[in-house]
Every structure is written in structure tokens, then in C-alpha cells.
N, C-alpha and C. Protein backbone atom coordinates (compact mmCIF):
# COMPACT_ATOMS: atom_id res chain seq x y z
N UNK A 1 76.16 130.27 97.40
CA UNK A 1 77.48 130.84 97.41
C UNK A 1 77.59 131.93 98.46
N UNK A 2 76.64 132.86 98.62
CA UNK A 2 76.77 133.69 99.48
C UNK A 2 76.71 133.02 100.90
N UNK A 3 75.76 132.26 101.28
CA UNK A 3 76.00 131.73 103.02
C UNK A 3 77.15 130.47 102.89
N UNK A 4 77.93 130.46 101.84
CA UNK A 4 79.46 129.71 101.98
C UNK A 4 80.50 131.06 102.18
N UNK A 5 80.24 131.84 101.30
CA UNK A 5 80.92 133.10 102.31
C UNK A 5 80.86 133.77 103.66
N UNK A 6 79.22 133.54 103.69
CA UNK A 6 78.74 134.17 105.06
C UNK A 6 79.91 133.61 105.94
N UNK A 7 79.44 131.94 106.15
CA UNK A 7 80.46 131.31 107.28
C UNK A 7 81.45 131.65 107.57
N UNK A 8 82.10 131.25 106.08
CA UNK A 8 83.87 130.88 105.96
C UNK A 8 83.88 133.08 106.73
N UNK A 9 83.50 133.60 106.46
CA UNK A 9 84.27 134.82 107.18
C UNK A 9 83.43 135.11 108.42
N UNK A 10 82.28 134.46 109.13
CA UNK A 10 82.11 134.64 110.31
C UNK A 10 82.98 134.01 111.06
N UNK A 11 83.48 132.74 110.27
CA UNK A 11 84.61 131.70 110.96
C UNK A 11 85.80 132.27 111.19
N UNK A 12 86.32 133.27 110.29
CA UNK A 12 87.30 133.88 110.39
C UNK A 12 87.32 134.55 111.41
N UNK A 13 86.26 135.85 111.26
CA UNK A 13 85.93 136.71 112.76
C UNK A 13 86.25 136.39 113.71
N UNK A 14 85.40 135.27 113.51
CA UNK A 14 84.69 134.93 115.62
C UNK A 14 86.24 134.71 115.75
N UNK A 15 86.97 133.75 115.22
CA UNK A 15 88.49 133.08 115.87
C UNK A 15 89.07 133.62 115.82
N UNK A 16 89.71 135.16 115.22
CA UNK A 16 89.91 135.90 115.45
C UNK A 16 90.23 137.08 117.60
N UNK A 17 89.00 136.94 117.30
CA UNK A 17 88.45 137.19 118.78
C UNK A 17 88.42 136.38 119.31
N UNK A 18 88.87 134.92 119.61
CA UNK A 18 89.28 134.12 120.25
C UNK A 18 88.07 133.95 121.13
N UNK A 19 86.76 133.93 120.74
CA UNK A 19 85.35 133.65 121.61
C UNK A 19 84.76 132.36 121.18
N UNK A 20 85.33 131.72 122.16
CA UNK A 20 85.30 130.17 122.16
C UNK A 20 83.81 129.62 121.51
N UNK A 21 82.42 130.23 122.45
CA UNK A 21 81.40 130.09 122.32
C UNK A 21 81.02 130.31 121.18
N UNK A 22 81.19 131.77 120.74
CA UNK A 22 80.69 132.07 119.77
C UNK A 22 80.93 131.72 118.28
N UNK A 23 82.43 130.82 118.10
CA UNK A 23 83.10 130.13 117.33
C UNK A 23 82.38 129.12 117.52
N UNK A 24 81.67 127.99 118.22
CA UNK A 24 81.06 127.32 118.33
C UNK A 24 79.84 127.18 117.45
N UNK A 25 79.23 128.26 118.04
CA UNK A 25 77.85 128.38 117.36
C UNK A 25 78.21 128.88 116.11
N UNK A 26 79.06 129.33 115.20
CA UNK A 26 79.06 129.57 113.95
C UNK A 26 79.26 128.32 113.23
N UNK A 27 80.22 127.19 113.86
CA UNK A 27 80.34 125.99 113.41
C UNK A 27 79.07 124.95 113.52
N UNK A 28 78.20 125.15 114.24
CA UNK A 28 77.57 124.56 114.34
C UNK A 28 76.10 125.06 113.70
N UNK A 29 76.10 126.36 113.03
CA UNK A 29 75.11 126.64 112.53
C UNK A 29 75.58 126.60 110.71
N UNK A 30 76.73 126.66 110.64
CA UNK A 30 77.19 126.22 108.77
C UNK A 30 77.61 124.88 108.94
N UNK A 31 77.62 124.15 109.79
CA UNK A 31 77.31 122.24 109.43
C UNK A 31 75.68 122.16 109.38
N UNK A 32 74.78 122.87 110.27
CA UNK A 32 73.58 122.61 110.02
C UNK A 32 73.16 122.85 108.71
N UNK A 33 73.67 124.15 108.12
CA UNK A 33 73.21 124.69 106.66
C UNK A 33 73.54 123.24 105.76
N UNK A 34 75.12 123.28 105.88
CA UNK A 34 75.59 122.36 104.86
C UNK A 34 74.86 121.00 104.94
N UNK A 35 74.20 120.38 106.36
CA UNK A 35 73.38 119.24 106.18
C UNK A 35 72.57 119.38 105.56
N UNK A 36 71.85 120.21 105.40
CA UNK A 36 70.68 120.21 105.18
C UNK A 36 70.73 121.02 103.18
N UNK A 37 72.07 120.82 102.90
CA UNK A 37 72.40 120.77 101.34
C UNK A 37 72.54 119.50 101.00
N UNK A 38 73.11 118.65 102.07
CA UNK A 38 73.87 117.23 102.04
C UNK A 38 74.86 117.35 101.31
N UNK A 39 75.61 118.71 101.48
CA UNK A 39 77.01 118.56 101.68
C UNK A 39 77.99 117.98 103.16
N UNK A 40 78.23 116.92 102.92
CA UNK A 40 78.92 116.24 104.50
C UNK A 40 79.97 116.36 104.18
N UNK A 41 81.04 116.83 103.09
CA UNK A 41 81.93 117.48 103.67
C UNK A 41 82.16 118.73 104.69
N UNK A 42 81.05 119.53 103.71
CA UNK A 42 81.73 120.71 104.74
C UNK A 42 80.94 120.98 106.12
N UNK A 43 79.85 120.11 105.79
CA UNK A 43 79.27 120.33 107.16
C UNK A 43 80.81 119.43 108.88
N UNK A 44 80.87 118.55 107.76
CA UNK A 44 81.93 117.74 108.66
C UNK A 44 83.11 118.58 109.19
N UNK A 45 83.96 119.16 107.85
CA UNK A 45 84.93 120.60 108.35
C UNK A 45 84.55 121.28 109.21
N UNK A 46 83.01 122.07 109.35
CA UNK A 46 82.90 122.88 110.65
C UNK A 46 82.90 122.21 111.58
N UNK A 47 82.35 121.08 111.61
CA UNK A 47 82.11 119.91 113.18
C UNK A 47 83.37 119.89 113.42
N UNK A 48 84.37 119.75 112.55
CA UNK A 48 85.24 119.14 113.27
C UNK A 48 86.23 120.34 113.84
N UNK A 49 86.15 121.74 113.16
CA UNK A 49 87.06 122.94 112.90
C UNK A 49 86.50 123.84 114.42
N UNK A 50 84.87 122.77 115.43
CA UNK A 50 84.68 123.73 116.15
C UNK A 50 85.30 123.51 117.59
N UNK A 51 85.52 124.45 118.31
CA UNK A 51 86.19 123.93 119.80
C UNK A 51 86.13 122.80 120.49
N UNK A 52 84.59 122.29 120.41
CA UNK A 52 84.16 121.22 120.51
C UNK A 52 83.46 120.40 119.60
N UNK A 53 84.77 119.62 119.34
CA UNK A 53 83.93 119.35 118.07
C UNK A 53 83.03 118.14 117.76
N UNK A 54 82.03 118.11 117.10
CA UNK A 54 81.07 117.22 117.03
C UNK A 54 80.71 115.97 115.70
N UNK A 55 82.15 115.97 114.76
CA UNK A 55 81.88 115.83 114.21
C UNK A 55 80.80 114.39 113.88
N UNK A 56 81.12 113.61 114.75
CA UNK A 56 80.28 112.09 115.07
C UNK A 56 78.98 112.16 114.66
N UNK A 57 78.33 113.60 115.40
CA UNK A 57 77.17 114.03 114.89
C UNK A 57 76.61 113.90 113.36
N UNK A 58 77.69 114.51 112.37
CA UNK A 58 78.00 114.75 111.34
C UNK A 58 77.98 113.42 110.65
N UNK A 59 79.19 112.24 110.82
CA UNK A 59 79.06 111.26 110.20
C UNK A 59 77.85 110.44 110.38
N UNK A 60 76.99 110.34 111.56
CA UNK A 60 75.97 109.83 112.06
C UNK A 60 74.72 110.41 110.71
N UNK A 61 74.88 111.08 110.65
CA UNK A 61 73.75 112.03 109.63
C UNK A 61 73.93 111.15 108.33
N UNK A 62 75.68 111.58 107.92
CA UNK A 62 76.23 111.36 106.57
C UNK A 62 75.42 109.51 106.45
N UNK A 63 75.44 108.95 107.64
CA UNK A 63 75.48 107.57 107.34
C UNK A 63 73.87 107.15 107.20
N UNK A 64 73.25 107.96 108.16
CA UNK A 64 71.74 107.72 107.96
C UNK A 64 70.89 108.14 106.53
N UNK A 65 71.60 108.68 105.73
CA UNK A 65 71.55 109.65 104.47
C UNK A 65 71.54 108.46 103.67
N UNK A 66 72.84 107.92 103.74
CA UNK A 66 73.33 107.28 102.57
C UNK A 66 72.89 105.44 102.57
N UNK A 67 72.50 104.77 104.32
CA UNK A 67 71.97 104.04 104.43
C UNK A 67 70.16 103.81 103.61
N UNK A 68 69.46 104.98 103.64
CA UNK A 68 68.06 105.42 103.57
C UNK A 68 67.94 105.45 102.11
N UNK A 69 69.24 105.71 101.43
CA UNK A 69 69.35 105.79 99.88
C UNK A 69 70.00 104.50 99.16
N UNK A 70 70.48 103.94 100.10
CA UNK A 70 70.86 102.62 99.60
C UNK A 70 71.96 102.79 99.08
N UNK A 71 72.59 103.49 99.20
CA UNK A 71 74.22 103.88 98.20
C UNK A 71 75.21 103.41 99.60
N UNK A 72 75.16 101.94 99.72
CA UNK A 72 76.23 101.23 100.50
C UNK A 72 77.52 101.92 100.22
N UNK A 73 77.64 101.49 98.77
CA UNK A 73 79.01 101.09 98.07
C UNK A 73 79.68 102.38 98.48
N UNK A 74 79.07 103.79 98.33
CA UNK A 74 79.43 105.25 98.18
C UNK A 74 79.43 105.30 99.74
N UNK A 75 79.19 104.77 100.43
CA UNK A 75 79.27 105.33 101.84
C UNK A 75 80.12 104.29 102.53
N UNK A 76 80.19 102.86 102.38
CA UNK A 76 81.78 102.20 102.87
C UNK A 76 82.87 102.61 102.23
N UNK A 77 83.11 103.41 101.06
CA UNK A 77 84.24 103.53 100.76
C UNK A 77 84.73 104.59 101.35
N UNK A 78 83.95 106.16 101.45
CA UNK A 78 84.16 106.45 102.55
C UNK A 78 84.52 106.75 103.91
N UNK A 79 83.34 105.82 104.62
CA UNK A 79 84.03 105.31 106.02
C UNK A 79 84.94 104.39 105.56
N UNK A 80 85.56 103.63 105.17
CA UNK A 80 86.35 102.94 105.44
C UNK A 80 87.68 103.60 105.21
N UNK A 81 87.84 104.84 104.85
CA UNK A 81 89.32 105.87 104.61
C UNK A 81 89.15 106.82 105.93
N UNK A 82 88.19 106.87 106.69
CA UNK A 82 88.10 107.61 107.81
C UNK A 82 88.63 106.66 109.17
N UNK A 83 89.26 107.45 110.22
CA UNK A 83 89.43 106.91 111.54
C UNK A 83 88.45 106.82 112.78
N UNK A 84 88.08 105.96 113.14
CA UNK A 84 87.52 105.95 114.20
C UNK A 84 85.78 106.47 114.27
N UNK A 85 85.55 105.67 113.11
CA UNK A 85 84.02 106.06 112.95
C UNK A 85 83.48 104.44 112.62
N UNK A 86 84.20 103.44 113.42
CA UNK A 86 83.99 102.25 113.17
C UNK A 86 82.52 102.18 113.15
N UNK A 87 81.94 102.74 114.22
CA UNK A 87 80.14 102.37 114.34
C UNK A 87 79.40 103.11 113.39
N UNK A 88 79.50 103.80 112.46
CA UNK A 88 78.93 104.30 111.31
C UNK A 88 79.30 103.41 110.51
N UNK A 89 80.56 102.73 110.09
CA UNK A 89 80.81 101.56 109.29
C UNK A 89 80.26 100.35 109.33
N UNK A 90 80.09 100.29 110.85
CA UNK A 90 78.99 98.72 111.10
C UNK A 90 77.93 98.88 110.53
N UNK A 91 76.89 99.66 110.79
CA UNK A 91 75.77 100.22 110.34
C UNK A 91 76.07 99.71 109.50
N UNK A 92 76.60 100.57 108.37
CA UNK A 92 76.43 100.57 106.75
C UNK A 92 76.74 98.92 106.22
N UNK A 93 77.64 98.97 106.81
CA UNK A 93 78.00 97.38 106.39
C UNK A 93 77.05 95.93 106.89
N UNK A 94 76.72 96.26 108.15
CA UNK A 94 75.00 95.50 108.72
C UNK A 94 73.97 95.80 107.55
N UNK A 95 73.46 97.22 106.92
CA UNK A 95 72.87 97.53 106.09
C UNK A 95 72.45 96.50 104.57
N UNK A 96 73.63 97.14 104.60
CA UNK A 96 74.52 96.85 103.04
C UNK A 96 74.29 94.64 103.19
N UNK A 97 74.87 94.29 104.24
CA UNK A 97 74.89 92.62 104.29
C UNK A 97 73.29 92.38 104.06
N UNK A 98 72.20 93.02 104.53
CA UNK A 98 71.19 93.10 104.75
C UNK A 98 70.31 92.85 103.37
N UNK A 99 70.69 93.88 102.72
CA UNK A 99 70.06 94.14 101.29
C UNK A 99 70.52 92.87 100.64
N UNK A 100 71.95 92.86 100.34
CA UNK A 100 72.28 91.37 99.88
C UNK A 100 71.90 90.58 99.73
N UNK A 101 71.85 90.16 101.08
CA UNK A 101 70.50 88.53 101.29
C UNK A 101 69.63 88.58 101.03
N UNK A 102 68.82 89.77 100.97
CA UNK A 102 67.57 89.51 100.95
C UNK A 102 67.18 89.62 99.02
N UNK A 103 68.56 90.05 98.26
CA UNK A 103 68.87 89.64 96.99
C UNK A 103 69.43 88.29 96.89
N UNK A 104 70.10 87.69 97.41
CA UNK A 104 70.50 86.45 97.59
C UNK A 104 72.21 86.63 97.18
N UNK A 105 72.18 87.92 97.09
CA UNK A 105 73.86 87.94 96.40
C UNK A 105 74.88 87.99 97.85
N UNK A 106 75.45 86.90 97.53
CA UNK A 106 76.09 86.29 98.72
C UNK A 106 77.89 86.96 98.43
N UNK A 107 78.13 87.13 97.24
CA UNK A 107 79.50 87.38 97.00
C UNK A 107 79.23 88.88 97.09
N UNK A 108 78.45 89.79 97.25
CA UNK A 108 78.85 91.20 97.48
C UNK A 108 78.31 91.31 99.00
N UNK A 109 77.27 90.25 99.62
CA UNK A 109 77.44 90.43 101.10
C UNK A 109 78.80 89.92 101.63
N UNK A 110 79.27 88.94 101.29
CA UNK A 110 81.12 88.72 102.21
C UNK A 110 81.94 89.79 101.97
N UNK A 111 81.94 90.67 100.74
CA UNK A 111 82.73 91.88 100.83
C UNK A 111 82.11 92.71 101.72
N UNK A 112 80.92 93.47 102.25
CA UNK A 112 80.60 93.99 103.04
C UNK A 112 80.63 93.32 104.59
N UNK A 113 80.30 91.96 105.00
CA UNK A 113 80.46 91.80 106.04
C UNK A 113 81.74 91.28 106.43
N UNK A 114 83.27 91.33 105.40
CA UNK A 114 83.98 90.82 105.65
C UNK A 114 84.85 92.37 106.35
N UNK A 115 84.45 93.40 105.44
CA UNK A 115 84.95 94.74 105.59
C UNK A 115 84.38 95.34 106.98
N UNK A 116 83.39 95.19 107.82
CA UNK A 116 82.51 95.47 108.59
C UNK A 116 84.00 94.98 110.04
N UNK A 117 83.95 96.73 111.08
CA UNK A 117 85.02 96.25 112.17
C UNK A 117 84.70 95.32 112.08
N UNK A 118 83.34 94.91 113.21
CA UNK A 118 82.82 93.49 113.46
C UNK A 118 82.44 92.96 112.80
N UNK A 119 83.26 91.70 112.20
CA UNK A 119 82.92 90.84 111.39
C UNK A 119 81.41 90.35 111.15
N UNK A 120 80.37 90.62 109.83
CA UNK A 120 78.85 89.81 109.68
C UNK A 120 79.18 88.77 109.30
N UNK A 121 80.35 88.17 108.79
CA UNK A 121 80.16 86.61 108.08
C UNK A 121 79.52 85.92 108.08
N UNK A 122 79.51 85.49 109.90
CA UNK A 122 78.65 84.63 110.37
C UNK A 122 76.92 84.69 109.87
N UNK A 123 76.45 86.11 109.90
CA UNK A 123 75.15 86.38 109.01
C UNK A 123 74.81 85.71 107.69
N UNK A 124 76.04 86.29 107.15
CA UNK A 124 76.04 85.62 105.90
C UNK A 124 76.49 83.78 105.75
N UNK A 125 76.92 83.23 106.44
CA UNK A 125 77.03 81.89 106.79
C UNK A 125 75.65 81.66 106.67
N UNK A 126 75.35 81.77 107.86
CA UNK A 126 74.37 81.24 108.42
C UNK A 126 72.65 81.21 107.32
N UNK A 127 72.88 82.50 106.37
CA UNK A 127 71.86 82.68 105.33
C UNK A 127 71.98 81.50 104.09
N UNK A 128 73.78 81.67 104.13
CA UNK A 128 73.85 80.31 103.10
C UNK A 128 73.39 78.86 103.43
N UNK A 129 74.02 78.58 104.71
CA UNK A 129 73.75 77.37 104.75
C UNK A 129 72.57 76.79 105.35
N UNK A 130 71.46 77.72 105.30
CA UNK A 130 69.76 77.33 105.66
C UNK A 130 69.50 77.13 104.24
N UNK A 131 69.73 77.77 103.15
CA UNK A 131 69.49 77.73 101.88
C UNK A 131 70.42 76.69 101.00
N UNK A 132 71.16 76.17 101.18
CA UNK A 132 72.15 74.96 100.68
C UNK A 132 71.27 73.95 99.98
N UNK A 133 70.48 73.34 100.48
CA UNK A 133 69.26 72.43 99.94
C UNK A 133 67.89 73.44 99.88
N UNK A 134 67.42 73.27 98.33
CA UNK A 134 66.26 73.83 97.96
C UNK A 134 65.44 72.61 97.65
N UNK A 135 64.47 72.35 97.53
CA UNK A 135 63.78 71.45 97.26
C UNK A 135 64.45 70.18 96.95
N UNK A 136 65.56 69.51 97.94
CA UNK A 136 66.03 68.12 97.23
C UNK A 136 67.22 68.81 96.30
N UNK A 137 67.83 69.95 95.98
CA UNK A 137 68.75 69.94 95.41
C UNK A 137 69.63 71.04 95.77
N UNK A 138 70.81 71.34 95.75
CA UNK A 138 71.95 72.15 95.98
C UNK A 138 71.77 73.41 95.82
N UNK A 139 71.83 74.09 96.01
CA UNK A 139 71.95 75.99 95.63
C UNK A 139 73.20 76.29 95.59
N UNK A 140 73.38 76.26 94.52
CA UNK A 140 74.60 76.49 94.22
C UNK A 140 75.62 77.72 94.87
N UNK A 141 74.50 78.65 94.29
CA UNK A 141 75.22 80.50 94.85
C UNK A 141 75.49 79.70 96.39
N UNK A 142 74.39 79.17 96.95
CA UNK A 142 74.64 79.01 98.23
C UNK A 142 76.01 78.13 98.65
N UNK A 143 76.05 76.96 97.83
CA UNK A 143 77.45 76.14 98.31
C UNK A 143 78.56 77.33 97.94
N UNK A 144 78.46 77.82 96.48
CA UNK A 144 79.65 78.42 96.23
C UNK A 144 80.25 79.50 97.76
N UNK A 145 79.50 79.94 98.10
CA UNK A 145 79.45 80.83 99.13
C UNK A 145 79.86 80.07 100.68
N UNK A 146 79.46 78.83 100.39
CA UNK A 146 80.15 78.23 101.94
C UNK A 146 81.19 77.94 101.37
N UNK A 147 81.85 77.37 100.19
CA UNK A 147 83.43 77.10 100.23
C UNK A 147 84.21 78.20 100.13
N UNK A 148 83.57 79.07 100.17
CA UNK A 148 84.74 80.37 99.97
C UNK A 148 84.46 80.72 101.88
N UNK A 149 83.91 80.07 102.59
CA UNK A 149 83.90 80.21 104.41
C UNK A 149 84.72 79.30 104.84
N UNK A 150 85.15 78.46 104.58
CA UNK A 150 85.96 77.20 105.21
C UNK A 150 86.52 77.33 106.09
N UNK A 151 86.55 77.88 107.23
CA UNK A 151 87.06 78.37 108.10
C UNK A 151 86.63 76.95 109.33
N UNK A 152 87.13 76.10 110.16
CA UNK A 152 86.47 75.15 110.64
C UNK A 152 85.20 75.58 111.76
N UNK A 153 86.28 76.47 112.20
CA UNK A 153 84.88 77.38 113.47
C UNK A 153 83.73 77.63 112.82
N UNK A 154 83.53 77.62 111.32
CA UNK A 154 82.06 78.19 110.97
C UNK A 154 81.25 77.18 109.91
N UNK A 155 81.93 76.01 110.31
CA UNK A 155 81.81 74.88 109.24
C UNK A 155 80.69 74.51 110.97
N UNK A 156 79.70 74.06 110.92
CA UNK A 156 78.09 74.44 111.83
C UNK A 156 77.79 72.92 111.61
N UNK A 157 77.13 72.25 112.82
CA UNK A 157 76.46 70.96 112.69
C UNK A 157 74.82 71.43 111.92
N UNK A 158 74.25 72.41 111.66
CA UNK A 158 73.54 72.93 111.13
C UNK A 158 73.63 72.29 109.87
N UNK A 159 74.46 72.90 108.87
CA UNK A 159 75.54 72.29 107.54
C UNK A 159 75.18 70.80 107.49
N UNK A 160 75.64 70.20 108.56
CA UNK A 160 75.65 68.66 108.60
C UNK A 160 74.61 67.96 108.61
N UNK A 161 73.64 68.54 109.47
CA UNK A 161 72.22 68.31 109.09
C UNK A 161 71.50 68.36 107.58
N UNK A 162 71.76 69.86 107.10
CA UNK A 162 71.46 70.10 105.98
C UNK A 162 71.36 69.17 105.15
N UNK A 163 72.99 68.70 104.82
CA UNK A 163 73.35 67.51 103.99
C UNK A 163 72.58 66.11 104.33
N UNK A 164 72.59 65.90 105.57
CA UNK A 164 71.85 64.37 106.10
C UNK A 164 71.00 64.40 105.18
N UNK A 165 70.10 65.53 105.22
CA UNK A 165 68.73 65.44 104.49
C UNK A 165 68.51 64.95 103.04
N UNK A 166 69.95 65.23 102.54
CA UNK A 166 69.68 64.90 101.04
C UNK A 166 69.30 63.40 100.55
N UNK A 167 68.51 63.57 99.76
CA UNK A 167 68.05 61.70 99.57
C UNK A 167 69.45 61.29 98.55
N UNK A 168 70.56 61.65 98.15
CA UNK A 168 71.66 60.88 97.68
C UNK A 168 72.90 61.24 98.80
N UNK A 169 73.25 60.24 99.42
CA UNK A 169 73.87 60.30 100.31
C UNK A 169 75.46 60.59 99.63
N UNK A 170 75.74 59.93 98.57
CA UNK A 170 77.05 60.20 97.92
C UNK A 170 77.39 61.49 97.78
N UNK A 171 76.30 62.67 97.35
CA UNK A 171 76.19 63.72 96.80
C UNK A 171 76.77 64.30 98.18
N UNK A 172 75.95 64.05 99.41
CA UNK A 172 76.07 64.71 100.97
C UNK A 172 77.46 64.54 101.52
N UNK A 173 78.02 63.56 101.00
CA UNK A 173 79.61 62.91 101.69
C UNK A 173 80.34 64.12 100.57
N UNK A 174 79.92 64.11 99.30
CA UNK A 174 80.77 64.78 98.71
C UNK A 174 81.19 65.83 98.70
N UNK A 175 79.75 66.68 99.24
CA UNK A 175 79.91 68.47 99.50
C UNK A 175 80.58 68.40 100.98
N UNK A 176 79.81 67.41 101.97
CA UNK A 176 80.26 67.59 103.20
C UNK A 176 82.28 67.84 102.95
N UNK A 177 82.79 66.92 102.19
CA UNK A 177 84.34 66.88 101.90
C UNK A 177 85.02 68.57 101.74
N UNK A 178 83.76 68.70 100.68
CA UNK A 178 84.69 69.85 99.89
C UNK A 178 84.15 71.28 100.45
N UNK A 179 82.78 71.20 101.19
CA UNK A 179 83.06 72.37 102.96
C UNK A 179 83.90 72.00 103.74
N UNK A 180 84.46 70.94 103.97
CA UNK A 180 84.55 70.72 105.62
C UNK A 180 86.70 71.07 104.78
């Protein structure tokens, strides 16, 4: 409580006196404090409250924090109410698609790579439909997950292969129908 006062009235001071520099370095030494509470709000307020402001710095931190902890969910919701911090959002959402797959949960990776500026879909495509045939039979999570892609651009001769492989060809005409 006391070095949240300290600031907030060195902040006052310095701008006061209209000393550009030295307003600087007060902002930039109570975002350091507040990082290093992992408060990213207020570290973010001074970044952004200083002449030059840095806050990028700030979300860059916020995102490496919350990537390292695995709290996707708490950190796209987040960025995704903020402007122009698209590349902290990729991250998280590259992240976040990441963990997914490698859970196999395909319906909370398309919300993350669908939300992501740059679209991961294709990631997530491409995870489903190597996994479509498991030993001679369907994966389901996995089909369910390509018919919710139907998109023709991402409907893959990959896919088509896949299916060739199946030893019931009826079965292969049938999914091929209800992807394509």
C-alpha cells in the first residue's frame, strides 16, 4: 500500500513539473514494481500513462505470465477486449490451440483458433484429419470436428486418402459425402 502511494503521488509531482523524463522514469519504475506483483493492470496504467508509452512491453509480460500458467481462457478474454495487441492474442491462442491437441479436445481448440487474428483452423484441421482413421476405424471426436470445417478450401486430398484407406469402402463414400 505504501509504494501504491509512493507512485500515484510521485506521478502526480513529476507531471506537475511538466519533466517529461522524469515522468517517464516514475512510470516506468511503478509498472516494474507492479510486474513484479503481477498486477498488469496497473503496471499497464503507468506504461501506458507514460510520455512514451510502452505499454506493449507490459502486455508482452501479461501474456508470457499467463501463457507459462496455462490460464488461456483468463488471458484471451482479456486480449480479446483490448485494441491492437493482436500479436499477444496469436500467441495465446497458438498456445492455447496447442495444449488442445495435444489433449485431443478439438471443440475448445476451434474456439481458440477460430478467435486467433490469424486464423489456426487449419492446425486444427489438419490434427483432425491425420487422426480420422485409428486403427481401421473412425475417430469420432476427430470426424465430429471435420464436419463442423466444411469449408471446401479445407476439405484436403489428405482427407481423401485417409478414407481410401478404409477396408469398407461404403463407410469411406459415406463420410467422404457428409465432409465434403
Amino acid at each position: 500500500m505504501m509504494a501504491e502511494r509512493h507512485y500515484s503521488e510521485a506521478y502526480q509531482l513529476v507531471r506537475t513539473f511538466d519533466d517529461e523524463r522524469k515522468l517517464q522514469d516514475v512510470c516506468r519504475n511503478a509498472a516494474e514494481y507492479y510486474l513484479s506483483l503481477k498486477d498488469f493492470e496497473k503496471a499497464y496504467l503507468y506504461a501506458a500513462a507514460a510520455p512514451r508509452p510502452f505499454e506493449h512491453e507490459i502486455m508482452d509480460a501479461f501474456t508470457e505470465h499467463f501463457i507459462a500458467q496455462e490460464r488461456y481462457e483468463e488471458a484471451y478474454r482479456f486480449l480479446k477486449e483490448q485494441n491492437g495487441y493482436d500479436e499477444a492474442l496469436q500467441r495465446v491462442c497458438a498456445a492455447a490451440v496447442t495444449a488442445c491437441l495435444a489433449d485431443a479436445n478439438y471443440e475448445k481448440a476451434l474456439f481458440y483458433a477460430s478467435g486467433a487474428p490469424e486464423s489456426l483452423e487449419m492446425l486444427v484441421f489438419d490434427h483432425a484429419s491425420e487422426r480420422l482413421v485409428q486403427d481401421g476405424t473412425i475417430n469420432q471426436n476427430s470426424l465430429s470436428t471435420l464436419l463442423k470445417m466444411t469449408d471446401a478450401d479445407k476439405f484436403d486430398e489428405r482427407i481423401l486418402q485417409t478414407l481410401n484407406s478404409l477396408e469398407d469402402p461404403s463407410t469411406a463414400f459415406s463420410l467422404a459425402v457428409r465432409l465434403k
